[in-house]
Protein backbone atom coordinates (compact mmCIF):
# COMPACT_ATOMS: atom_id res chain seq x y z
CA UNK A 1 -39.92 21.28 26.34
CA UNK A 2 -41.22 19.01 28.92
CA UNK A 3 -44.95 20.36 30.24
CA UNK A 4 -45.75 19.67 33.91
CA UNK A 5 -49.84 20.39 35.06
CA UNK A 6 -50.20 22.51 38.53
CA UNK A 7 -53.08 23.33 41.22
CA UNK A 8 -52.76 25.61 43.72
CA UNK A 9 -53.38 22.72 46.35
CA UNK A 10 -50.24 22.73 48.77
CA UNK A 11 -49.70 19.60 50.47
CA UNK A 12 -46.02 19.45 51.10
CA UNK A 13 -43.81 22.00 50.74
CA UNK A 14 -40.04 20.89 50.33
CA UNK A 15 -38.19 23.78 51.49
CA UNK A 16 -34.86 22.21 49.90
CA UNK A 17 -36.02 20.65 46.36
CA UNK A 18 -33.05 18.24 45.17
CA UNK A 19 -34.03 18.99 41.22
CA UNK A 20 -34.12 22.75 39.48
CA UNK A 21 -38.05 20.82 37.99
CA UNK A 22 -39.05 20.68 41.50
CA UNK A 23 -38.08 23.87 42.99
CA UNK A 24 -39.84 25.76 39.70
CA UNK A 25 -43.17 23.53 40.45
CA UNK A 26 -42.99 24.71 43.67
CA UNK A 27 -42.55 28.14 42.83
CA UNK A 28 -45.51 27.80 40.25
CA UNK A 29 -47.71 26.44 43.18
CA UNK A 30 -46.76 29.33 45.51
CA UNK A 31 -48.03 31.93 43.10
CA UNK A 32 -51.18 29.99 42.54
CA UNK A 33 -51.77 30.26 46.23
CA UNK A 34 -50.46 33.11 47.19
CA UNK A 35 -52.84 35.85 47.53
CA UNK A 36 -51.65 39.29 46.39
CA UNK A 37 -51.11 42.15 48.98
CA UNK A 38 -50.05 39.68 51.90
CA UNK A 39 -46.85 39.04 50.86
CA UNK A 40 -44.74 42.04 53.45
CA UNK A 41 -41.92 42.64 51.26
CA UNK A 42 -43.82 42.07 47.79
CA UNK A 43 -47.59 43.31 48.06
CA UNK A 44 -47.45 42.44 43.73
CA UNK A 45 -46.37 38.83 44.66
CA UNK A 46 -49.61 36.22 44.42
CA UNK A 47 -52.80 35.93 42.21
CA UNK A 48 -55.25 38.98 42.60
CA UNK A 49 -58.40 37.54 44.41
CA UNK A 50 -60.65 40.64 43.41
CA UNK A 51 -62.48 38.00 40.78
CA UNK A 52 -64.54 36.69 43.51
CA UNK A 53 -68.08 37.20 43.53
CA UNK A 54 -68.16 37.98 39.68
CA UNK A 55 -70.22 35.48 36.88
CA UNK A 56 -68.27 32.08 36.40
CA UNK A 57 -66.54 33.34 32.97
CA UNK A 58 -65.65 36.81 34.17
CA UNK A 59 -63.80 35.15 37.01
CA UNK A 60 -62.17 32.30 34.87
CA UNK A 61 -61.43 34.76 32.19
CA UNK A 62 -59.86 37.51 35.14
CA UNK A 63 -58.37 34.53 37.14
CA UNK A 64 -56.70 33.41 33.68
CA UNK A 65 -55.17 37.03 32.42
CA UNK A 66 -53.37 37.30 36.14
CA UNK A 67 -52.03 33.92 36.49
CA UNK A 68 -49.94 34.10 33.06
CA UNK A 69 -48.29 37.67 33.83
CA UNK A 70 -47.67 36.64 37.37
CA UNK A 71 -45.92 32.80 36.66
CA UNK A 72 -43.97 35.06 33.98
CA UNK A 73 -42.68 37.66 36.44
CA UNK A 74 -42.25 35.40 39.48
CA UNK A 75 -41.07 32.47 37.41
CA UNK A 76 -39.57 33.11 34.16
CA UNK A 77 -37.84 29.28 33.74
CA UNK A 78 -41.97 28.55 33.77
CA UNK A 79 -43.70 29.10 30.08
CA UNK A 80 -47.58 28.54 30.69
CA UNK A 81 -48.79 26.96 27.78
CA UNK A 82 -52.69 26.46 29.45
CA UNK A 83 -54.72 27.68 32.00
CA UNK A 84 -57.79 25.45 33.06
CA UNK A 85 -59.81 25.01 35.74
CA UNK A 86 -60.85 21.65 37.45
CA UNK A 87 -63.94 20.68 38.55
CA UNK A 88 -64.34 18.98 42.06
CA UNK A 89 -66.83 16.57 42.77
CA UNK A 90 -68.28 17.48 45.97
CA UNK A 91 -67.52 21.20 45.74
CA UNK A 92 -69.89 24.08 46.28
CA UNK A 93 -70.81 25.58 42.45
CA UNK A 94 -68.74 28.85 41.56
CA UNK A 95 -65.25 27.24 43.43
CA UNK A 96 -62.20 28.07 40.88
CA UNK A 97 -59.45 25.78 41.44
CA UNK A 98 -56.99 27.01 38.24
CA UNK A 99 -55.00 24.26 36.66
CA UNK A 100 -52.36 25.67 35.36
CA UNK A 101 -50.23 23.67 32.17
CA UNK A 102 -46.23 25.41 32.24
CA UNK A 103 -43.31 24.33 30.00
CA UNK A 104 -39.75 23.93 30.99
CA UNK A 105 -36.62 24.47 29.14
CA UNK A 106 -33.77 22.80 30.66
């Protein structure tokens, strides 16, 4: 199983990914930024934002039970072995940015 580490930062988006690894880290990265309720057609689709404003470890602990369930639904080629979160330099204190570890079977 190869393991691949994902943010929810989305700089380019290839809308025709030439490998099946690229098109699932791109899926990946669209759940992690997606937020849930604005997708029309899907209102389950995304990452459920209602964390914010709770204690650090509620929210990383709430952030971290939604992201596994979602990546699993959305993205079943993805097994997430880790969920993390990454600390910015710079970056107000209490900003979650999940980084997400998934395996890939190919």
């Amino acid at each position: 199983m190869t393991e691949f580490e994902i943010t929810a930062d989305f700089d380019n988006v290839d809308f025709s990914p030439n490998t099946e690894i690229k098109e699932i880290l791109q899926n990946v990265k669209t759940i992690l930024a997606t937020r849930k309720g604005t997708v029309p057609l899907d209102r389950n689709f995304g990452i459920d934002w209602s964390f914010v404003d709770q204690p650090i470890a509620v929210a990383q602990a709430t952030l971290s039970a939604e992201v596994i369930p979602q990546i699993k639904r959305y993205e079943p080629r993805a097994k997430v072995i880790r969920v993390g979160f990454e600390n910015q330099k710079g970056a107000q204190e209490g900003t979650l940015r999940p980084r997400v570890v998934i395996g890939v079977n190919l």
